[in-house]
Protein backbone atom coordinates (compact mmCIF):
# COMPACT_ATOMS: atom_id res chain seq x y z
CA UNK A 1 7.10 42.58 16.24
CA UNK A 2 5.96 39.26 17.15
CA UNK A 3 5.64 38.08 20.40
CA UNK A 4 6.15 34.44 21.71
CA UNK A 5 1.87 34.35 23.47
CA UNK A 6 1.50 35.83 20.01
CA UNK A 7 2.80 33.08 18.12
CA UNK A 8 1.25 30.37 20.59
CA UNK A 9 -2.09 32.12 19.70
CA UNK A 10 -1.63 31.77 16.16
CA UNK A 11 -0.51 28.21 16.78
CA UNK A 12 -3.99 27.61 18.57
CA UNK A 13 -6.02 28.67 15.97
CA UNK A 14 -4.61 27.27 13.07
CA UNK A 15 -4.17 23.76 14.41
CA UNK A 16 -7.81 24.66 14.96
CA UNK A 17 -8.61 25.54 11.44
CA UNK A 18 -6.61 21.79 10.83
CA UNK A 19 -8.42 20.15 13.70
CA UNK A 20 -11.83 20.67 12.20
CA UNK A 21 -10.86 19.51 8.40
CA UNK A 22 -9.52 16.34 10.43
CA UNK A 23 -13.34 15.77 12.18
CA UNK A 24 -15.08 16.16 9.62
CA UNK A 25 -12.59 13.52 7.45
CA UNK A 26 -13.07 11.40 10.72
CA UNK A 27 -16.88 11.60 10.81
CA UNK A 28 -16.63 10.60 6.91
CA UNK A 29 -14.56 7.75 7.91
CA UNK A 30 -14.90 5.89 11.14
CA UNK A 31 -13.59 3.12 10.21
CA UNK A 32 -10.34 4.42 8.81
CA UNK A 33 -7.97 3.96 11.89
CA UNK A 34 -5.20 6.43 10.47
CA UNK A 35 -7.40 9.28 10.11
CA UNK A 36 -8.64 8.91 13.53
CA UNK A 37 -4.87 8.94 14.64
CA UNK A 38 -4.53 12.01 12.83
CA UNK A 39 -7.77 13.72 13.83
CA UNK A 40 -6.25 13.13 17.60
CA UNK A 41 -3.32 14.44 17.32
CA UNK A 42 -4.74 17.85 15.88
CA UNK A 43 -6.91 17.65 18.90
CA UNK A 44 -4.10 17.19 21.57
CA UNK A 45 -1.94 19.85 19.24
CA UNK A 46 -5.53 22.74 19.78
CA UNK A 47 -5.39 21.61 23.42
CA UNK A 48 -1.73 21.62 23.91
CA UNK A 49 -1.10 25.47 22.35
CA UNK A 50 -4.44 26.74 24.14
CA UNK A 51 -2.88 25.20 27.05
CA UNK A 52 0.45 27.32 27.02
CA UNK A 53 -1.20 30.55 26.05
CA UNK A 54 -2.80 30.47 29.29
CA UNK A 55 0.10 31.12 31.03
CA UNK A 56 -1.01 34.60 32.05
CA UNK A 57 -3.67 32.64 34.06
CA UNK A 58 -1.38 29.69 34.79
CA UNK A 59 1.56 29.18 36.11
CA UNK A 60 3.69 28.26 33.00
CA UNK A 61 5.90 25.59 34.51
CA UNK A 62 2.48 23.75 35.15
CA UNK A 63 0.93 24.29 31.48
CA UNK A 64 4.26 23.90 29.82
CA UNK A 65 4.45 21.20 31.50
CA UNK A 66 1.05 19.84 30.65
CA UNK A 67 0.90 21.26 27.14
CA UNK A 68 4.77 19.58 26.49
CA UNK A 69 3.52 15.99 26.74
CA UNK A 70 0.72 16.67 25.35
CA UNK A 71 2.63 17.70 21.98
CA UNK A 72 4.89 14.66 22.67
CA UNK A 73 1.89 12.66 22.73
CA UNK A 74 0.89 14.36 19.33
CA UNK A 75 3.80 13.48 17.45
CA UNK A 76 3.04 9.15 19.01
CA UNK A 77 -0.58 10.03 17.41
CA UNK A 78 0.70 10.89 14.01
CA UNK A 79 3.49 8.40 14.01
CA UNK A 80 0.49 5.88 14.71
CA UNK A 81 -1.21 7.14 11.66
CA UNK A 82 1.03 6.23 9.46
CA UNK A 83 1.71 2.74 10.53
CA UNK A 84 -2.00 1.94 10.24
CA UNK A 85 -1.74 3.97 6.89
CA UNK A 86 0.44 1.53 5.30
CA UNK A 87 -0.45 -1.54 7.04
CA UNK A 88 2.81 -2.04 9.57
CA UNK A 89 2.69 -3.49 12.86
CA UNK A 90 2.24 -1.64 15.49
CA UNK A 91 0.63 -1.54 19.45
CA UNK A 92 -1.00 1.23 20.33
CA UNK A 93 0.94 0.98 24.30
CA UNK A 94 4.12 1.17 21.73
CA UNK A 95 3.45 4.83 20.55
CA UNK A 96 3.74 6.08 23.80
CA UNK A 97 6.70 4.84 24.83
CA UNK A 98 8.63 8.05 24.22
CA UNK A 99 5.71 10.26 25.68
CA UNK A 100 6.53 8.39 28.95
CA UNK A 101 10.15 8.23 29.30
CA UNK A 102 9.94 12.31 28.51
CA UNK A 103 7.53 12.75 31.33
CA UNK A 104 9.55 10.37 33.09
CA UNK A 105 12.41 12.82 32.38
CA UNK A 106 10.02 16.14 33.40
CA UNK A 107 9.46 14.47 37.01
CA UNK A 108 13.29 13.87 37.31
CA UNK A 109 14.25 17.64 36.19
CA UNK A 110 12.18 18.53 39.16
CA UNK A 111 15.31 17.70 41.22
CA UNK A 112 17.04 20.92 39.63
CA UNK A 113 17.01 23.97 41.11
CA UNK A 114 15.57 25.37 37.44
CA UNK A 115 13.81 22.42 36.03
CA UNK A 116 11.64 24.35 33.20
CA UNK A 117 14.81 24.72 30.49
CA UNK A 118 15.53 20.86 30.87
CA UNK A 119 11.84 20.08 30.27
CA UNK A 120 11.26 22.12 27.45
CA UNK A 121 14.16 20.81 26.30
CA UNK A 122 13.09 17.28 26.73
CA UNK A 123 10.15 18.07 24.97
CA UNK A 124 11.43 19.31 21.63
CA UNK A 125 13.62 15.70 21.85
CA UNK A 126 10.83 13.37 22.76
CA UNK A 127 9.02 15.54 19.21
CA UNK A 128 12.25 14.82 17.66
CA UNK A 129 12.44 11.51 18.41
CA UNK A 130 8.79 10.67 16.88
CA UNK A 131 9.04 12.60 14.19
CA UNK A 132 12.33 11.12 12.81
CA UNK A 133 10.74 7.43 13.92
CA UNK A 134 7.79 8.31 11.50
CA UNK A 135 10.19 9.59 9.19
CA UNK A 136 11.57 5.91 8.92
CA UNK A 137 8.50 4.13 8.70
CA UNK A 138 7.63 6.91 5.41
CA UNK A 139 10.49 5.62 3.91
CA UNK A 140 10.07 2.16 4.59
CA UNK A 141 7.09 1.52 2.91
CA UNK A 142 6.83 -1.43 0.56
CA UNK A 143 7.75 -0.53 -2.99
CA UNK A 144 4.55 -1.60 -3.84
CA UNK A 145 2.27 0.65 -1.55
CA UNK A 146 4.70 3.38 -1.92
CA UNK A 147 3.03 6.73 -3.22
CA UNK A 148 3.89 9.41 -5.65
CA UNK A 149 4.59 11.81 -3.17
CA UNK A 150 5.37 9.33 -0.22
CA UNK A 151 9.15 10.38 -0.95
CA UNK A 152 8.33 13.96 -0.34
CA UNK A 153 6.52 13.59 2.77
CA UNK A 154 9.17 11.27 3.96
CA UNK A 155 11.35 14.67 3.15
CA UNK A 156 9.13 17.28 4.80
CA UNK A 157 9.03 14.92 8.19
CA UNK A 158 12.81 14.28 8.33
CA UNK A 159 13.10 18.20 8.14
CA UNK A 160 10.60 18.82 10.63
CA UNK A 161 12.32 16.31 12.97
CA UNK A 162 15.32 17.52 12.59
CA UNK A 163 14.13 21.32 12.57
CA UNK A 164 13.06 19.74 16.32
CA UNK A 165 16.23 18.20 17.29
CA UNK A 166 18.40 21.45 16.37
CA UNK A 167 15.79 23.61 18.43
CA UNK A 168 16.49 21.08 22.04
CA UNK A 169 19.29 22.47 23.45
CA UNK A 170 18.29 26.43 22.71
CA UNK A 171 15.83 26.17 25.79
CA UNK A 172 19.37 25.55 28.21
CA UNK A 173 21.72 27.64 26.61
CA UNK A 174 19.16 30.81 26.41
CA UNK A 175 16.41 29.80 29.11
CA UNK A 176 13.00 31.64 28.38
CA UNK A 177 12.96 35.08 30.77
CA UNK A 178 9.39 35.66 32.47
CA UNK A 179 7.78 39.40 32.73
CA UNK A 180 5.43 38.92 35.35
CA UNK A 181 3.40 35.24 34.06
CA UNK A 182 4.07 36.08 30.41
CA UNK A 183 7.18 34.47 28.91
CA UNK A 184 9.30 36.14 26.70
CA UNK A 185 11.97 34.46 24.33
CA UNK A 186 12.73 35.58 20.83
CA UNK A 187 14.46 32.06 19.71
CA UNK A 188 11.60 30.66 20.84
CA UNK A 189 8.91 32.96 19.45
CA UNK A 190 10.49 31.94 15.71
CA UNK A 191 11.56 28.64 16.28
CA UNK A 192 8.04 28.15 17.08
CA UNK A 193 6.49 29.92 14.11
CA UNK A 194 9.15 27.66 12.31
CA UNK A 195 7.61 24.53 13.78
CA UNK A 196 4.12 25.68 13.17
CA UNK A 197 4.87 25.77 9.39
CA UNK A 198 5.98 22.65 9.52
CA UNK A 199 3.39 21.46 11.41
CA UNK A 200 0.83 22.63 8.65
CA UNK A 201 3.06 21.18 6.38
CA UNK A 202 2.93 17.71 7.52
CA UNK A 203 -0.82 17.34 8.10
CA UNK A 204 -1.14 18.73 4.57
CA UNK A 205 1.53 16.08 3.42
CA UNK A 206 -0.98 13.18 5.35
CA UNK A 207 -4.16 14.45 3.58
CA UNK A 208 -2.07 14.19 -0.15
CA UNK A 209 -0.90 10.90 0.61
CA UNK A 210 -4.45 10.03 1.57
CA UNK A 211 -5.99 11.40 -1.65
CA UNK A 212 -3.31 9.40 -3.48
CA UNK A 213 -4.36 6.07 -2.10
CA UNK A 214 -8.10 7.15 -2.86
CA UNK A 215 -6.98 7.25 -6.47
CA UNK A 216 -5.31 4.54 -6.53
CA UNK A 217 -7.96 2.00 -5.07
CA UNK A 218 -9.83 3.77 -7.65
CA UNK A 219 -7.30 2.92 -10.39
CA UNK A 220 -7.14 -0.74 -9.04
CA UNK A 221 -10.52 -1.07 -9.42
CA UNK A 222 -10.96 -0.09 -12.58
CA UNK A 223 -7.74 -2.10 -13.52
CA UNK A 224 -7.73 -5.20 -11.48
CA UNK A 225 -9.64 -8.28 -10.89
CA UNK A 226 -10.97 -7.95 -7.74
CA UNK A 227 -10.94 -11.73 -6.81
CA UNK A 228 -7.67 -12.67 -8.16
CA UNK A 229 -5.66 -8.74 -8.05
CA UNK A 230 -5.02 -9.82 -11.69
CA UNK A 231 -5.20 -7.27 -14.54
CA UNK A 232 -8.99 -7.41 -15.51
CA UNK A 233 -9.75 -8.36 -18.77
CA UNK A 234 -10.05 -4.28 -20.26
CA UNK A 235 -6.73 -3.71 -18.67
CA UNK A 236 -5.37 -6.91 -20.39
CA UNK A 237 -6.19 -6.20 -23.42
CA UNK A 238 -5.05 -2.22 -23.39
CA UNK A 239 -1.55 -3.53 -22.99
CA UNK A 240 -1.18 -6.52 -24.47
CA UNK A 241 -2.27 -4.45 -27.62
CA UNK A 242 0.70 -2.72 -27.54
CA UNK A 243 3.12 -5.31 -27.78
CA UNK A 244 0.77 -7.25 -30.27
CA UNK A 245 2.09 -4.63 -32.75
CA UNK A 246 5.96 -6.20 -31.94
CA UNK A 247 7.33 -9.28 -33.67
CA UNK A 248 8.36 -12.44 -31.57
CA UNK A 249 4.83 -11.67 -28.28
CA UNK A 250 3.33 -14.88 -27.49
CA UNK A 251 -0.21 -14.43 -26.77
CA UNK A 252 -1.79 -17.27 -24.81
CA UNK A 253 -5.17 -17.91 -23.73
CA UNK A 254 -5.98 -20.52 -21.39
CA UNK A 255 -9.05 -21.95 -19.48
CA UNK A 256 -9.45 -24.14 -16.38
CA UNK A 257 -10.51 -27.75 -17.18
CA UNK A 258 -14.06 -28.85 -16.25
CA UNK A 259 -14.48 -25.95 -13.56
CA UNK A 260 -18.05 -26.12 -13.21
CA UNK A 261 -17.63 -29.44 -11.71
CA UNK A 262 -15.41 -27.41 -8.76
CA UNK A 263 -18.45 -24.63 -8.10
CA UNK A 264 -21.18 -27.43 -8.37
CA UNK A 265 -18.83 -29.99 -5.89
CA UNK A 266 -17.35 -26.95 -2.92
CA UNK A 267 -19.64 -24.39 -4.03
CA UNK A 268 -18.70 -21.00 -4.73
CA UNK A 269 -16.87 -20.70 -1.88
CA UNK A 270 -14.09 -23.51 -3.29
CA UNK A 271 -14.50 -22.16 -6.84
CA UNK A 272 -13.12 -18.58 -5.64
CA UNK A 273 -10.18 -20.27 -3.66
CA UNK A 274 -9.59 -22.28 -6.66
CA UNK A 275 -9.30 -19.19 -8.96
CA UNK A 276 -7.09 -17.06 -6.36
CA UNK A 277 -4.90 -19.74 -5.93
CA UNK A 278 -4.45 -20.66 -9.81
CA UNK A 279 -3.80 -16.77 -10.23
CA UNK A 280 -1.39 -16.73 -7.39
CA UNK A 281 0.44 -19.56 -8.16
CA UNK A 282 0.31 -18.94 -11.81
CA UNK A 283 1.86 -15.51 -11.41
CA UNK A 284 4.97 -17.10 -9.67
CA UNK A 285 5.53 -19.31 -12.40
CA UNK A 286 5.92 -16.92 -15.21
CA UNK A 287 8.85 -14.18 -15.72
CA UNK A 288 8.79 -10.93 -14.56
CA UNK A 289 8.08 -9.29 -17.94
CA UNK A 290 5.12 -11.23 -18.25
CA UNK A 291 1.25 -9.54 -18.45
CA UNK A 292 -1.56 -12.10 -16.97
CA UNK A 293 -4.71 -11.22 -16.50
CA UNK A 294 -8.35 -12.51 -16.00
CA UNK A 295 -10.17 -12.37 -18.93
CA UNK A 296 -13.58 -13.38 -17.25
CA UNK A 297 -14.92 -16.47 -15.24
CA UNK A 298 -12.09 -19.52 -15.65
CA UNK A 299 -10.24 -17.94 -18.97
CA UNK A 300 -7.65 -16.01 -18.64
CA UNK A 301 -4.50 -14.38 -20.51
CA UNK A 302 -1.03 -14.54 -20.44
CA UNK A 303 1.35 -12.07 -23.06
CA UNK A 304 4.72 -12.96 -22.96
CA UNK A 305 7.17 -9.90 -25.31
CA UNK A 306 10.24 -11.06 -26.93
CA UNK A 307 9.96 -15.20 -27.44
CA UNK A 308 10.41 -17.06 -29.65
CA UNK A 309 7.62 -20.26 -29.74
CA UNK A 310 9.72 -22.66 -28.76
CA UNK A 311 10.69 -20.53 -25.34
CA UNK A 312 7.21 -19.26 -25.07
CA UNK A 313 5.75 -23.03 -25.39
CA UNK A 314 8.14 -23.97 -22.80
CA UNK A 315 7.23 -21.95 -20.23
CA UNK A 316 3.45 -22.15 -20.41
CA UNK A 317 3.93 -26.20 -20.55
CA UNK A 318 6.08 -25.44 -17.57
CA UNK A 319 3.68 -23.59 -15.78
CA UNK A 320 1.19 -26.23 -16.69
CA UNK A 321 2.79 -29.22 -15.24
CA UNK A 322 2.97 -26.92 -11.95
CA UNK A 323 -0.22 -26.04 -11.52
CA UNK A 324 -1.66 -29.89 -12.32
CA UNK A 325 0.31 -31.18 -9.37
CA UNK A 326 -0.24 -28.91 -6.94
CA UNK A 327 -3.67 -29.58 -4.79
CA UNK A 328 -6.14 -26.71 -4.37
CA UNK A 329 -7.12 -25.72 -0.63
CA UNK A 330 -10.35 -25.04 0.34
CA UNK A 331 -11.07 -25.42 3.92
CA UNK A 332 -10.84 -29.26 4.18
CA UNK A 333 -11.29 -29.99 0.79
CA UNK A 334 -8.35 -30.62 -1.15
CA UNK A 335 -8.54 -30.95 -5.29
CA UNK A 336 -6.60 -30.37 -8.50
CA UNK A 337 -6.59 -28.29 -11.54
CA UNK A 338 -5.37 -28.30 -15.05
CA UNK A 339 -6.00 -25.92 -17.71
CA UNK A 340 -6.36 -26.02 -22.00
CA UNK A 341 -4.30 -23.45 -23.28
CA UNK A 342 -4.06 -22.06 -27.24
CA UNK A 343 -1.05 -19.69 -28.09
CA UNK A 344 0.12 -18.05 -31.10
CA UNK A 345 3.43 -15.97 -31.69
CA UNK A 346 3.41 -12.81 -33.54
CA UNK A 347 5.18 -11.98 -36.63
CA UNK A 348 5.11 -7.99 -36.96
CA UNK A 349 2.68 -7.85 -39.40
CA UNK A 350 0.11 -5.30 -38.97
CA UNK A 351 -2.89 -7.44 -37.68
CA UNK A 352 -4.64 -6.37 -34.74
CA UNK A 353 -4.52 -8.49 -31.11
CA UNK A 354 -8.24 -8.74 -31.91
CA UNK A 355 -6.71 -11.37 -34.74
CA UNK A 356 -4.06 -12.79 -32.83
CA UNK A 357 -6.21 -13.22 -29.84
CA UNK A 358 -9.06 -15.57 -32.47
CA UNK A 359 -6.14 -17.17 -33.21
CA UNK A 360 -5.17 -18.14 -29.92
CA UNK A 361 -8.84 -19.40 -29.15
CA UNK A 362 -8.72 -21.36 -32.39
CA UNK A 363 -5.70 -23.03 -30.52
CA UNK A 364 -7.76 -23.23 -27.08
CA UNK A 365 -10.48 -25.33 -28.88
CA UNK A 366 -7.87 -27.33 -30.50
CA UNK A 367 -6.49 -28.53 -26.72
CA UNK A 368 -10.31 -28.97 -25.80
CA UNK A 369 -11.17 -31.18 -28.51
CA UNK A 370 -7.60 -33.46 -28.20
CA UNK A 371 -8.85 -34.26 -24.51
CA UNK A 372 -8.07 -30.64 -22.52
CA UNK A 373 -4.65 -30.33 -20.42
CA UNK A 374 -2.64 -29.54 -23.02
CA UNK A 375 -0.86 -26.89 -24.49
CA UNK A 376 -1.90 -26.03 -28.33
CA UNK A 377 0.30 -23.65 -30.10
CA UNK A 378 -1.55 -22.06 -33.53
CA UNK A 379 0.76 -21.27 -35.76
CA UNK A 380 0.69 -17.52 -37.84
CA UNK A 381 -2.05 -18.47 -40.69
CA UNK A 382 -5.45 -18.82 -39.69
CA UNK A 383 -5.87 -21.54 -41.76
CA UNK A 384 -3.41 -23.67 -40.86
CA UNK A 385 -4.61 -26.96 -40.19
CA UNK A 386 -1.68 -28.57 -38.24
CA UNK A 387 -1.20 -26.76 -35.23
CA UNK A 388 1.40 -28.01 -32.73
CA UNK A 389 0.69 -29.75 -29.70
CA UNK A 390 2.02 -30.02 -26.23
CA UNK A 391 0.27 -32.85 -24.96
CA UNK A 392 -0.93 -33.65 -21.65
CA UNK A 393 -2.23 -37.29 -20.72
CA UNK A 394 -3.17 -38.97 -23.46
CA UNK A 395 -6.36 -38.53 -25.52
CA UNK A 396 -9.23 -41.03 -24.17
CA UNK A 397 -7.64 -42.17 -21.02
CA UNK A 398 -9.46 -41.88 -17.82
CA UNK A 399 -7.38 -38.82 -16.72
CA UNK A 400 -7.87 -36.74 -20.10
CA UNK A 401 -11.40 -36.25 -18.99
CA UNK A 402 -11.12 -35.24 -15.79
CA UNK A 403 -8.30 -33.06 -15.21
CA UNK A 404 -10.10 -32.01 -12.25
CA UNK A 405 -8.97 -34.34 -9.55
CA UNK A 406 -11.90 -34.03 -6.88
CA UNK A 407 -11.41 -35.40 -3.62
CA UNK A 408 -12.51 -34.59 0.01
């Protein structure tokens, strides 16, 4: 049969066993704040159980004691974690504020005649406490940056807090008996086998939800622009082909007027603002169901399912006019933009978006050659030499050739 120095022992080297695999993922990663949160906390977890098995060589109201706010100051570690994990505000003094009012709370019980039951008590609650707060910030995670298996470890830590919060008043109602230094407790020797599972549990949960992000920085990568977070142009492309194969997708392609005169006026520097903000702005501008990506340097993509072309036309014209009164920042320099755009709507025949997209481009050249800032919509035949025409300023005036409005 188990005892409760037993299960402490266990406790020690296991978090051990965890401890290490935390190091080394610390040594890997420096710079990573959240695993050195979490390599910490296995630390002051090792430290904390080594700490109460001593008690045949310690007094154990001195390394319960010591060891209890040490494990309360575990939990304020791992809670930490996972607000630098997914980017949410936190102080690091702020962690700790329920380590010290449960010390607080330890010094106070010394006023009882019996103070060890109230402050192992006050332990499992100040545990509790940050476990359920980390529970919260799990579950409030932006949609967004939420994980696959964010849900589940927003489970396993809601059950391991309140696992903890069930377990606080045990140490009153049955205090822990001493033979000799050793203590003896059965509730406590499986309530604590109990919490070690858990333990293991949520340190394993950490490390998944870590390998998830991996994969999916991995799968942004390979998916996104990484100058505008757009869909890159293979990404683009790979869905926008399936809805190519629908009737009634308008497929648009679009370029930025004259945007060599932006790089060779602010430099690089005002030609990558220029394209995050077009992006940024662009995106707000067009519906939800809408695909837009970056289809490399100023050209880029926009798929709109289910319009017709006089509802697709209207909302790329609309987006137009936006983003050609709207000044670029970049530091002090402030300019415009405008963009030629060609579009075509499909019509369910079985042509590939290779087709529909060098029908588009036919439109694009169309806007270019009428004076650029404008909106050129291609209809269905390739041939078709009459292609409809939103029209920005007018061909030949002073503004139709230099929709980029430079000025300091």
């Amino acid at each position: 049969m188990l005892d409760l120095l037993t299960v402490i022992s266990y406790n020690a080297v296991i978090n051990f066993a965890v401890l290490v695999v935390a190091t080394i993922a610390w040594v890997r990663n420096p710079h990573q704040k959240e695993i050195v949160f979490w390599a910490l906390a296995s630390w002051f977890m090792v430290i904390g159980a080594i700490g109460t098995s001593l008690t045949e060589y310690v007094p154990y109201n001195i390394m319960g004691y010591i060891g209890g706010l040490i494990y309360v100051a575990r939990t304020s570690l791992t809670r930490l974690g996972f607000k630098e994990f997914y980017g949410q505000p936190y102080r690091l003094r702020h962690g700790f504020h329920v380590a010290v009012l449960t010390c607080m709370g330890m010094v106070l019980a010394g006023l009882l005649e019996d103070p060890t039951p109230v402050r192992i008590s006050l332990v499992y609650l100040g545990s509790a406490v940050n476990l359920a707060l980390g529970t919260l910030d799990l579950w409030r995670a932006k949609p967004g940056e939420r994980l696959p298996s964010a849900r589940l470890a927003a489970v396993v830590y809601g059950a391991y807090a309140l696992s903890t919060l069930l377990i606080t008043p045990l140490p009153v109602l049955y205090p822990v008996h001493f033979e000799g230094r050793i203590p003896v407790s059965d509730w406590m020797t499986y309530t604590s086998m109990l919490l070690l599972i858990f333990n293991l549990l949520s340190f394993l949960m950490a490390m998944v939800l870590k390998l998830e992000r991996g994969g999916e920085i991995q799968r942004q990568l390979a998916e996104r622009d990484n100058l505008t977070g757009l869909a890159n142009r293979r990404m683009f492309l790979h869905q926008a082909a399936k809805l190519a194969e629908r009737q009634g997708t308008a497929i648009a392609v679009l370029d930025l007027d004259h945007f060599k005169r932006v790089n060779d006026t602010y430099g690089h520097k005002g030609g990558d603002d220029a394209l995050q903000q077009f992006a940024e702005r662009t995106s707000a501008l067009l519906p939800p169901d809408a695909i837009f990506g970056r289809l490399g340097g100023e050209e880029f993509g926009i798929c709109l399912p289910n319009r017709d072309s006089a509802t697709a036309l209207a909302t790329i014209e609309a987006a137009r006019l936006a983003i050609t009164s709207e000044d670029i920042r970049s530091g002090d320099n402030r300019f415009r933009l405008s963009f030629s755009c060609g579009m075509v709507v499909t019509d369910g025949t079985a042509r590939s978006l290779d087709a529909w997209m060098a029908e588009a481009d036919i439109g694009l050249y169309e806007a270019k050659n009428q004076g650029r800032n404008r909106v050129v919509f291609q209809h269905a035949a390739l041939s078709d030499a009459n292609p409809e025409t939103v029209p920005g300023p007018k061909t030949g005036s002073a503004e139709s050739h230099r929709p980029v409005l430079l000025s300091a």
